[in-house]
PDB file of N, CA and C in Angstrom:
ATOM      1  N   UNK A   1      38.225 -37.887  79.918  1.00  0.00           N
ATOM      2  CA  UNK A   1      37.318 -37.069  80.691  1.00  0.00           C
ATOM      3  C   UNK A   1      37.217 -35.646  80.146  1.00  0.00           C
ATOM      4  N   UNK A   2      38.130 -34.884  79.245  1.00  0.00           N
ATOM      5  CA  UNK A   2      38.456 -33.716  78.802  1.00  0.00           C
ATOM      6  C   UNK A   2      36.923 -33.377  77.722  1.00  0.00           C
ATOM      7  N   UNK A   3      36.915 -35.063  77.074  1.00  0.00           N
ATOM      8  CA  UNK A   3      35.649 -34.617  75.882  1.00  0.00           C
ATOM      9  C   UNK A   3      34.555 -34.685  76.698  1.00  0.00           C
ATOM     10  N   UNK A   4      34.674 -36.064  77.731  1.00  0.00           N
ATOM     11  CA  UNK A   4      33.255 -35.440  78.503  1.00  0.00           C
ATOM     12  C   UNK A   4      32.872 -34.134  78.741  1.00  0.00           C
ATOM     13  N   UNK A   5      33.830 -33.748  79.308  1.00  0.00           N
ATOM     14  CA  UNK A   5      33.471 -31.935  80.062  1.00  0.00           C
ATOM     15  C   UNK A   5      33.353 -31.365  78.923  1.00  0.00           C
ATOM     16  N   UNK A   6      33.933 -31.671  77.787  1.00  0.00           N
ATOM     17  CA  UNK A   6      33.286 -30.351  76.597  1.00  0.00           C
ATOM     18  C   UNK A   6      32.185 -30.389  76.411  1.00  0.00           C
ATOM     19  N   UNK A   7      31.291 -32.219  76.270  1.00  0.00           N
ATOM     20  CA  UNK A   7      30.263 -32.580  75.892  1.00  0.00           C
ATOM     21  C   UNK A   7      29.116 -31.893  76.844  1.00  0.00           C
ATOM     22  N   UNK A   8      29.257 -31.470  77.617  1.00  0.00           N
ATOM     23  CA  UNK A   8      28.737 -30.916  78.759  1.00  0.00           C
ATOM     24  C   UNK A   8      28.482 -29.462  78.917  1.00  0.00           C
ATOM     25  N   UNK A   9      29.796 -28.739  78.547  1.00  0.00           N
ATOM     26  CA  UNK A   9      29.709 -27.278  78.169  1.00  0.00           C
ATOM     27  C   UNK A   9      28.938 -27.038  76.730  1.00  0.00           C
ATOM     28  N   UNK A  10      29.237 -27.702  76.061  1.00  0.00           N
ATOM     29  CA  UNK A  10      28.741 -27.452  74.714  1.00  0.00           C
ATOM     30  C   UNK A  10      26.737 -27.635  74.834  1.00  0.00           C
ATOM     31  N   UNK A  11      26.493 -28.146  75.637  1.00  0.00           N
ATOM     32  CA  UNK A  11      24.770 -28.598  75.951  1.00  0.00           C
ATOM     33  C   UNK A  11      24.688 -27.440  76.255  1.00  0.00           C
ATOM     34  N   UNK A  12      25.233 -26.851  77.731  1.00  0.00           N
ATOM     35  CA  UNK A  12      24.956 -25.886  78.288  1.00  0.00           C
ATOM     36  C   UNK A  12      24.712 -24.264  77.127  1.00  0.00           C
ATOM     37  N   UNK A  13      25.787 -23.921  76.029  1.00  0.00           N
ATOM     38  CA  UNK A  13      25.791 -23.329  75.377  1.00  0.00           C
ATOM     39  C   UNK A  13      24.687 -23.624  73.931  1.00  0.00           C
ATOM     40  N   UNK A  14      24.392 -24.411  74.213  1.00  0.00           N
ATOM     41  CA  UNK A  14      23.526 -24.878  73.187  1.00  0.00           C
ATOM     42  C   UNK A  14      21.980 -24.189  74.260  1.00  0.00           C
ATOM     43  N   UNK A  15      22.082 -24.286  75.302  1.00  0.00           N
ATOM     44  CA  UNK A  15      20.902 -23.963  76.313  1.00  0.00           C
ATOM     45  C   UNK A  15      20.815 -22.592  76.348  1.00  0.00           C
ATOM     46  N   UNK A  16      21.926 -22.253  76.324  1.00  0.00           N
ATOM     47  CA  UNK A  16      21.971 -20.517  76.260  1.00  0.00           C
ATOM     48  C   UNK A  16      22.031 -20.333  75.089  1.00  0.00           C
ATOM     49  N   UNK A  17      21.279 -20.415  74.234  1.00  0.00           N
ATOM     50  CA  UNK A  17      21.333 -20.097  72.922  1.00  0.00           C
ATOM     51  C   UNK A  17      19.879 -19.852  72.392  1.00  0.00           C
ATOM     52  N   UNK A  18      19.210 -18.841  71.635  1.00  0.00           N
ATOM     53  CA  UNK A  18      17.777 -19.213  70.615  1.00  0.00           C
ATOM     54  C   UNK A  18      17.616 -20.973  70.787  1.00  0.00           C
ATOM     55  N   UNK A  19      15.878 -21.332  71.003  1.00  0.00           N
ATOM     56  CA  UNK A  19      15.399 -20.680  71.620  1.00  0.00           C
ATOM     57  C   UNK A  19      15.113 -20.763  73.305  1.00  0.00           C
ATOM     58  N   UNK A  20      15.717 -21.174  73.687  1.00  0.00           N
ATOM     59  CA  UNK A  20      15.388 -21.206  75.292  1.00  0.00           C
ATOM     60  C   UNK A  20      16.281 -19.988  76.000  1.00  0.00           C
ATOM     61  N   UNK A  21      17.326 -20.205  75.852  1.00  0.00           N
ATOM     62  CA  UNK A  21      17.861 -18.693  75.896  1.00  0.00           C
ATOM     63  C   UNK A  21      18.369 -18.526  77.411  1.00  0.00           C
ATOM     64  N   UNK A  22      18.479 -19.851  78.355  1.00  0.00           N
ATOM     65  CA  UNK A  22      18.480 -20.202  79.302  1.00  0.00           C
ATOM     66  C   UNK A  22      19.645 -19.295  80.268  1.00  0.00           C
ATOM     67  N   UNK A  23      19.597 -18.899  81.236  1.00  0.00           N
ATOM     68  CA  UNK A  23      21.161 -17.564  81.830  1.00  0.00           C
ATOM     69  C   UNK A  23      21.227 -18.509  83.002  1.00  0.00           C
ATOM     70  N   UNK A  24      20.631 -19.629  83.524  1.00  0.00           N
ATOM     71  CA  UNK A  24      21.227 -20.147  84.838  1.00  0.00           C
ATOM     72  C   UNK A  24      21.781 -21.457  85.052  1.00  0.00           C
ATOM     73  N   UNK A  25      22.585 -21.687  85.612  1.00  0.00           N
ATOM     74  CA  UNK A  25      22.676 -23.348  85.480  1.00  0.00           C
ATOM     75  C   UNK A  25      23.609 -23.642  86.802  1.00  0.00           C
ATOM     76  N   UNK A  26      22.681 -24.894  87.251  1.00  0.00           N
ATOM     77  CA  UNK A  26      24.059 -25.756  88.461  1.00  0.00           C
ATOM     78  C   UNK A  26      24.231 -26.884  88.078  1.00  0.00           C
ATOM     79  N   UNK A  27      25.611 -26.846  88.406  1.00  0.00           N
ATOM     80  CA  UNK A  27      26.199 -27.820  87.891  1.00  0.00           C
ATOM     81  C   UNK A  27      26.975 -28.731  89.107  1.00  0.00           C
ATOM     82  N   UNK A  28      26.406 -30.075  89.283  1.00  0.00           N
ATOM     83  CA  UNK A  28      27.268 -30.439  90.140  1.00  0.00           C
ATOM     84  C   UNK A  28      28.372 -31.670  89.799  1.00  0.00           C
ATOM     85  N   UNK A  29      29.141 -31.730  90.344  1.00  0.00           N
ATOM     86  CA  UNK A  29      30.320 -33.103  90.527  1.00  0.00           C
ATOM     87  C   UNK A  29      29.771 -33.886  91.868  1.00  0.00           C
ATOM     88  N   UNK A  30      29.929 -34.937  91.611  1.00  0.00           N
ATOM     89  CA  UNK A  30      30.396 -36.147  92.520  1.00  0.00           C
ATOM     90  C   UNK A  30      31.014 -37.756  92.177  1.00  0.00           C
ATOM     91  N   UNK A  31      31.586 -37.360  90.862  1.00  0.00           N
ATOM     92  CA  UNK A  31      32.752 -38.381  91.154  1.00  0.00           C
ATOM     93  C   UNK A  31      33.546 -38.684  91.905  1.00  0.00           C
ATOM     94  N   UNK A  32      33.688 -40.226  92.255  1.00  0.00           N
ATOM     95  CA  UNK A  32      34.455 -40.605  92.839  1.00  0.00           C
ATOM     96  C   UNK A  32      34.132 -41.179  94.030  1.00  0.00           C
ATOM     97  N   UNK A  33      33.041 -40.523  94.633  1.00  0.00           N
ATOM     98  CA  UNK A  33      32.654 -41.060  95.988  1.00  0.00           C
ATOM     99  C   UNK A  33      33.298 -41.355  97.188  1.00  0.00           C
ATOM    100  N   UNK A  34      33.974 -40.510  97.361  1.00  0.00           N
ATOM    101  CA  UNK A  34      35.493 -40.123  98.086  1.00  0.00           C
ATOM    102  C   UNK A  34      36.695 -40.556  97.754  1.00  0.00           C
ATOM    103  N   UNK A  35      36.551 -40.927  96.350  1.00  0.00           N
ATOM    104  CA  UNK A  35      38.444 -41.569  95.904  1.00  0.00           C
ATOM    105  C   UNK A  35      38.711 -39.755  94.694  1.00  0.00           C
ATOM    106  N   UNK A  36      39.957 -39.916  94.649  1.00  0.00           N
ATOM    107  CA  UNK A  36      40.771 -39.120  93.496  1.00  0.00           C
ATOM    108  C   UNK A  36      41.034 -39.711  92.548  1.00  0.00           C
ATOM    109  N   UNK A  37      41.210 -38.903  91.317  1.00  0.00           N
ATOM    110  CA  UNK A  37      41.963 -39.318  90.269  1.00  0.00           C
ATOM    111  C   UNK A  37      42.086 -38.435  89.510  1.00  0.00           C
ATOM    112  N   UNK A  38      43.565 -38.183  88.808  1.00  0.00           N
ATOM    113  CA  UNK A  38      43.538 -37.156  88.256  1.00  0.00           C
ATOM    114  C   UNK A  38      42.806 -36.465  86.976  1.00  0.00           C
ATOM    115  N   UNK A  39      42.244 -37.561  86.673  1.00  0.00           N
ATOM    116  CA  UNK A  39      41.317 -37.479  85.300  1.00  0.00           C
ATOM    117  C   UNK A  39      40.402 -37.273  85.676  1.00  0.00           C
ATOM    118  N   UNK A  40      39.740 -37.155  86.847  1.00  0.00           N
ATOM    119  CA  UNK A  40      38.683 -36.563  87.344  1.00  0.00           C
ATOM    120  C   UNK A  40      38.727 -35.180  88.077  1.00  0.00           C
ATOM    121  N   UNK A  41      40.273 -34.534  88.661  1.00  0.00           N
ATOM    122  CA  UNK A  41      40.118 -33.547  88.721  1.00  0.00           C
ATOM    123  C   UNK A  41      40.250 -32.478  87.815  1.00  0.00           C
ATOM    124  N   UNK A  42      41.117 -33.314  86.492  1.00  0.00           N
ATOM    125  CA  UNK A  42      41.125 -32.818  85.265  1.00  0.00           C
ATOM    126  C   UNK A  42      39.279 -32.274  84.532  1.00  0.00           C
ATOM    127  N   UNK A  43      38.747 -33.483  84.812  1.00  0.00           N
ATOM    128  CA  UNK A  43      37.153 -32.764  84.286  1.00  0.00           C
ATOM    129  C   UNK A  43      36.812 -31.796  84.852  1.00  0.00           C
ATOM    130  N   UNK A  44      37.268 -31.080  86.727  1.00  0.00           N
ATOM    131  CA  UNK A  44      36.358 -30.484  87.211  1.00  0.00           C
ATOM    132  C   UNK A  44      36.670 -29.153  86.793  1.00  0.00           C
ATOM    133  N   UNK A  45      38.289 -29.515  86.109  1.00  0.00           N
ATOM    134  CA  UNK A  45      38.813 -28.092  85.779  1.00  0.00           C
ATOM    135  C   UNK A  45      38.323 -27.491  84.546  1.00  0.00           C
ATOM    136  N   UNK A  46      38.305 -28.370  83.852  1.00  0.00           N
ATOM    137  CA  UNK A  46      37.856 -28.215  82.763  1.00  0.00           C
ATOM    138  C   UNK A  46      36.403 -27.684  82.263  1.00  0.00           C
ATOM    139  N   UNK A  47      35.392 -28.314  83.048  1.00  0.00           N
ATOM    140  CA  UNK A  47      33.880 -27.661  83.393  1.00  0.00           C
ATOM    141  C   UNK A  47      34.289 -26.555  83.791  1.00  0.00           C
ATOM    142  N   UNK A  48      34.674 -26.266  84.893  1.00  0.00           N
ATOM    143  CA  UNK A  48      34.833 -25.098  85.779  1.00  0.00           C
ATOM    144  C   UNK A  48      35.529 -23.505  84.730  1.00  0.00           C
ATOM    145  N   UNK A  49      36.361 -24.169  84.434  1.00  0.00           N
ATOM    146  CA  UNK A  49      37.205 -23.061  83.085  1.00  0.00           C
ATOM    147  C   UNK A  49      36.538 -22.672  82.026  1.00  0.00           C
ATOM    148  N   UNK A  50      35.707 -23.578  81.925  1.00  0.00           N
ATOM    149  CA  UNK A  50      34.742 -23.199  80.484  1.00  0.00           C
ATOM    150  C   UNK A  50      33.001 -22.564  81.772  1.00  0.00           C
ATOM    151  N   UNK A  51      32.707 -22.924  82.509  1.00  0.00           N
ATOM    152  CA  UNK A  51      31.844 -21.912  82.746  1.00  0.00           C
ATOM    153  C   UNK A  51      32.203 -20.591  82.754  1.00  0.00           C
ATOM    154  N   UNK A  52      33.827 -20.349  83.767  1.00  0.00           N
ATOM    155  CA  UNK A  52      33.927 -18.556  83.961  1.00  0.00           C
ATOM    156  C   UNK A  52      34.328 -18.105  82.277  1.00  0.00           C
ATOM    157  N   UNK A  53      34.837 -18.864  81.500  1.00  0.00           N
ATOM    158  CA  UNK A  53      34.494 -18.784  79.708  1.00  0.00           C
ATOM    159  C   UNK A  53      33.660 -18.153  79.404  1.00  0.00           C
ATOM    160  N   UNK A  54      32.408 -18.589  79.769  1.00  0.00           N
ATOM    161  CA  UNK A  54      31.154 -18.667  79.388  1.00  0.00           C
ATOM    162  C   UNK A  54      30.645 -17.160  80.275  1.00  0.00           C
ATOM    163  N   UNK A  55      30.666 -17.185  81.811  1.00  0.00           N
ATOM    164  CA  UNK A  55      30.699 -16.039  81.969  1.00  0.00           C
ATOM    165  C   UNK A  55      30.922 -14.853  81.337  1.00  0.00           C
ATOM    166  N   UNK A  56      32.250 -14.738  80.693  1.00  0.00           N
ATOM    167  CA  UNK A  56      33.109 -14.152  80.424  1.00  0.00           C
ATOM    168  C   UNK A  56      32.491 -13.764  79.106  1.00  0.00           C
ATOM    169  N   UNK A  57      32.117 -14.543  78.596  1.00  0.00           N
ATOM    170  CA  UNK A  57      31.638 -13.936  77.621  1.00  0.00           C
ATOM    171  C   UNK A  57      30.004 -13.670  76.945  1.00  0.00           C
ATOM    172  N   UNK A  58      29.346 -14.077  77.977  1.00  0.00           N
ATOM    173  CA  UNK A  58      27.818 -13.784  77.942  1.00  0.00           C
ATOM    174  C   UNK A  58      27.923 -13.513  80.041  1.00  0.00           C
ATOM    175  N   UNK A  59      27.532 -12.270  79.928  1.00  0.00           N
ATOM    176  CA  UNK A  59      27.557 -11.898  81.074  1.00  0.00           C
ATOM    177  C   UNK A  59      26.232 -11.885  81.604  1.00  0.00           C
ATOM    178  N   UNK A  60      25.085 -12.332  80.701  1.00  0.00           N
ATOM    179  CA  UNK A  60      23.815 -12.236  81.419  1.00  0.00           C
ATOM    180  C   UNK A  60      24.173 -14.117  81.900  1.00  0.00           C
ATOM    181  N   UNK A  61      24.975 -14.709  81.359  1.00  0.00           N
ATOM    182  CA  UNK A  61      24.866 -16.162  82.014  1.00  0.00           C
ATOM    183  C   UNK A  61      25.240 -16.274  83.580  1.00  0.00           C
ATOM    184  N   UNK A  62      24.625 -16.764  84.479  1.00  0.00           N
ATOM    185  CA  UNK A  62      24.715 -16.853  85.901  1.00  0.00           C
ATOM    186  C   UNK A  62      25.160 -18.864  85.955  1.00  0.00           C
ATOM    187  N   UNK A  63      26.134 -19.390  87.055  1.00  0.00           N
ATOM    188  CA  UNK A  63      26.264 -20.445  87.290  1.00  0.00           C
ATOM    189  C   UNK A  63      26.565 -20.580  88.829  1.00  0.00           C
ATOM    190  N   UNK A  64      26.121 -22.079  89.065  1.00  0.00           N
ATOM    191  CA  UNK A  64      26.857 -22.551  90.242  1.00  0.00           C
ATOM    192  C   UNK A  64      27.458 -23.930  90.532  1.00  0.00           C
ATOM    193  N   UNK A  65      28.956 -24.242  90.831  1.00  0.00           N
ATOM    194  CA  UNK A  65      29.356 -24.972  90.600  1.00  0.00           C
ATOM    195  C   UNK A  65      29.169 -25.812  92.093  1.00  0.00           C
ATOM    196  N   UNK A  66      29.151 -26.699  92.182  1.00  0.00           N
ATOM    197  CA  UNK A  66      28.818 -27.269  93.242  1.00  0.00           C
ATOM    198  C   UNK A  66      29.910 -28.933  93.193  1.00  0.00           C
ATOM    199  N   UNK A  67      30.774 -28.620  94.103  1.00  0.00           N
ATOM    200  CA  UNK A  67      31.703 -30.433  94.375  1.00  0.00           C
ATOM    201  C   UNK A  67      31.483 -30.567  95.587  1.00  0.00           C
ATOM    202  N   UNK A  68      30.843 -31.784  95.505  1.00  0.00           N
ATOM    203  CA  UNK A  68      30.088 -32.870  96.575  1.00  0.00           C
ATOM    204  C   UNK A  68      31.860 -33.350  97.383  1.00  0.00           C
ATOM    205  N   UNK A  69      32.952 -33.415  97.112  1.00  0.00           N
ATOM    206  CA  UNK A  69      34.178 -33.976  97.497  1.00  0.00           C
ATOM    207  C   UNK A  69      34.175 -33.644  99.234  1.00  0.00           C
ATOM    208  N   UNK A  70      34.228 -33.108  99.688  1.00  0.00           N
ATOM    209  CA  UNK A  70      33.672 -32.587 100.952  1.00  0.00           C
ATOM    210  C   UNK A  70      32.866 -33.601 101.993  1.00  0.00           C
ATOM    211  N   UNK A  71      31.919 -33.598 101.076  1.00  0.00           N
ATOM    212  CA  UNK A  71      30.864 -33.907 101.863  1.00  0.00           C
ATOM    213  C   UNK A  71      30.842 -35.834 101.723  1.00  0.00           C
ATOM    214  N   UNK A  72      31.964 -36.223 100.583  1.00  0.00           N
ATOM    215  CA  UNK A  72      32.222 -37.388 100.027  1.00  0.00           C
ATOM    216  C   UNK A  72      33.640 -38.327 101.633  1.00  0.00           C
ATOM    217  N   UNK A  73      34.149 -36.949 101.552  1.00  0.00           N
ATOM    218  CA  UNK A  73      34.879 -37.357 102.774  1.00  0.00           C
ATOM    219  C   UNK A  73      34.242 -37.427 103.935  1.00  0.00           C
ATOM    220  N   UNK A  74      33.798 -36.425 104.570  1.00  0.00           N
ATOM    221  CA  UNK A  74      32.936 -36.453 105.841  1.00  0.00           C
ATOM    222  C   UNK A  74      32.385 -38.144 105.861  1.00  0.00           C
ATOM    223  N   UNK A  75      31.581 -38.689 105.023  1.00  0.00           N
ATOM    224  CA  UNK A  75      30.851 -39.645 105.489  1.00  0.00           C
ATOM    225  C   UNK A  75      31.501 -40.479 104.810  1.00  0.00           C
ATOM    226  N   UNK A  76      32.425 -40.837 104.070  1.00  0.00           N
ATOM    227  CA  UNK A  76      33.024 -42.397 103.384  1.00  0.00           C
ATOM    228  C   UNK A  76      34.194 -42.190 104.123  1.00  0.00           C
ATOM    229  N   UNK A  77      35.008 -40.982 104.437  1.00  0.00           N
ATOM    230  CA  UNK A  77      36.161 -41.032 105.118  1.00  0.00           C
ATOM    231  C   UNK A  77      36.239 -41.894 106.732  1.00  0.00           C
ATOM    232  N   UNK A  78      37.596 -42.305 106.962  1.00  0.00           N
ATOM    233  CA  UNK A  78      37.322 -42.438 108.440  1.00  0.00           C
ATOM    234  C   UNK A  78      37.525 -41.550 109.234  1.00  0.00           C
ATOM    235  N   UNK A  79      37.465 -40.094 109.328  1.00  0.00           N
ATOM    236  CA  UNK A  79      37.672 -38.990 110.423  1.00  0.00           C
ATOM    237  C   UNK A  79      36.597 -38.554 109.489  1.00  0.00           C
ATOM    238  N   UNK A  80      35.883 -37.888 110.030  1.00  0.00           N
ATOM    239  CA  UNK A  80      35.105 -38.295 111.012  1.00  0.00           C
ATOM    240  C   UNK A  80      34.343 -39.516 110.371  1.00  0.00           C
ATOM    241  N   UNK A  81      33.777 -39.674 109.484  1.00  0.00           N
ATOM    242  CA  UNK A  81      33.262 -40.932 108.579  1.00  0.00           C
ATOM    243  C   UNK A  81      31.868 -40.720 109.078  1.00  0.00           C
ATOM    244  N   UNK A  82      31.055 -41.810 108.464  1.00  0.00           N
ATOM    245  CA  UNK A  82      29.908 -41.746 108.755  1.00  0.00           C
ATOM    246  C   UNK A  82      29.145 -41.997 109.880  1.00  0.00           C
ATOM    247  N   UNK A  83      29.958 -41.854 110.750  1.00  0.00           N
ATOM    248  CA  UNK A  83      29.517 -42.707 112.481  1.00  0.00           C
ATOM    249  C   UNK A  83      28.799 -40.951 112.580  1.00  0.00           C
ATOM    250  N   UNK A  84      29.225 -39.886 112.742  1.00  0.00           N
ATOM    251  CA  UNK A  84      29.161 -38.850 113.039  1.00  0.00           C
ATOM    252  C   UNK A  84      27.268 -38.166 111.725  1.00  0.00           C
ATOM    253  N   UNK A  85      27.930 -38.637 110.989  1.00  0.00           N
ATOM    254  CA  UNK A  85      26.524 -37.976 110.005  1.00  0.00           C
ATOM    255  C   UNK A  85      25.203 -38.432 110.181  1.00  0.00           C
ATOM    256  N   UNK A  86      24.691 -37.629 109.374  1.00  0.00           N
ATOM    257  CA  UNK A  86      23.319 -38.078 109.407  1.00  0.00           C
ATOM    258  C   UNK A  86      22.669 -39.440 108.808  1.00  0.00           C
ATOM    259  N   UNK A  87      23.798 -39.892 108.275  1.00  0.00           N
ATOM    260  CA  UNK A  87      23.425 -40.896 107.254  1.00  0.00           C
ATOM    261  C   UNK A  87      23.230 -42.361 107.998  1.00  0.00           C
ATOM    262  N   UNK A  88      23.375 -41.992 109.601  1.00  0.00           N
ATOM    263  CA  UNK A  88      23.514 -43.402 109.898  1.00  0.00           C
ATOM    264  C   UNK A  88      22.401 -43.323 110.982  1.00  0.00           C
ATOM    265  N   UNK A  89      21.838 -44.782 110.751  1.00  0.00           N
ATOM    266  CA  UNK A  89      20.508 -44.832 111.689  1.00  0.00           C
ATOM    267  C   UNK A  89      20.969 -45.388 112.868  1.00  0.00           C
ATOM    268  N   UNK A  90      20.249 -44.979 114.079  1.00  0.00           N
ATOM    269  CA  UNK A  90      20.324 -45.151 115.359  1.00  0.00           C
ATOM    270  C   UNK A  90      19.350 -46.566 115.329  1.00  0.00           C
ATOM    271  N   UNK A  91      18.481 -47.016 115.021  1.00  0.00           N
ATOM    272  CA  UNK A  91      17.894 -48.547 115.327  1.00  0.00           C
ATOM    273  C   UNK A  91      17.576 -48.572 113.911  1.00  0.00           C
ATOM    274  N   UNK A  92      16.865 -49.608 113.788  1.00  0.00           N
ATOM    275  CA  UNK A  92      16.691 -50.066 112.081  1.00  0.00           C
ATOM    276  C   UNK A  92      14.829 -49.283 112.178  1.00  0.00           C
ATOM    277  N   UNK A  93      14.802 -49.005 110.927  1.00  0.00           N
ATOM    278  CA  UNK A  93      13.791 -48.807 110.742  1.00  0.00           C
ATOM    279  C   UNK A  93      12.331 -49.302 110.843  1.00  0.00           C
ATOM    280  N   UNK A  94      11.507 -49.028 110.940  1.00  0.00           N
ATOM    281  CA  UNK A  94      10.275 -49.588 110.767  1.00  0.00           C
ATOM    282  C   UNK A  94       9.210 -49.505 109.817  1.00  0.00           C
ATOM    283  N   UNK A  95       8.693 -50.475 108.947  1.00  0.00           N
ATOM    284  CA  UNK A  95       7.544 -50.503 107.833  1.00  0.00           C
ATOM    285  C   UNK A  95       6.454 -50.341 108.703  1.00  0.00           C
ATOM    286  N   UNK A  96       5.615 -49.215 108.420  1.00  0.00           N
ATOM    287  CA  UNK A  96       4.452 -49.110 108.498  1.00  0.00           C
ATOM    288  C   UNK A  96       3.219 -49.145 107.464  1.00  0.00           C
ATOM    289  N   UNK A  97       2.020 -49.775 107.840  1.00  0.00           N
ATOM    290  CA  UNK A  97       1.145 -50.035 106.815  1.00  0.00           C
ATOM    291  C   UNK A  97      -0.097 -49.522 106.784  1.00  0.00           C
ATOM    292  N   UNK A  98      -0.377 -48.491 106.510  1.00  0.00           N
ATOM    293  CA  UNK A  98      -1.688 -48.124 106.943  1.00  0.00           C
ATOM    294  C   UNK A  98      -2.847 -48.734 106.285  1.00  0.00           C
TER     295      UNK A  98
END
């Protein structure tokens, strides 16, 4: 997962570069779909370390990192799980045909 995340930073720096010249980027995670693993929190560190990098050293570059893990629990977890979210329908839907 380590070369993934380089493969990833390295685009991004390739984006901020002649000619697009690009200063913004979001970036999100959602591996896993509410499971762990350490090779996956290993990637997030790894993205994450090389953006404030990247910060760090082109200061017109702006980012936002965004982990879905949160929001992976809320609705796959069982406290509260998905009984509570939005994700769950109150009657089944209906096809309409105009």
């Amino acid at each position: 997962m380590p070369e993934a995340a380089q493969v990833v930073l390295d685009q991004m720096a390739i984006l901020a570069g002649p000619p697009t010249n690009a200063t913004s980027f979001l970036v999100t995670d959602c591996y896993g779909y509410g499971t762990r693993a350490d090779r996956g929190e290993a990637y997030k560190q790894k993205i994450f370390d090389g953006l404030r990098q990247m910060r760090k050293d082109s200061h017109h570059i702006r980012y936002a990192f965004v982990d879905f893990e949160n929001i992976w629990d809320g609705v796959l977890g069982p406290t509260p799980g998905y009984q509570v979210s939005i994700y769950q329908l109150v009657s089944r839907p209906r096809l309409s045909f105009i």
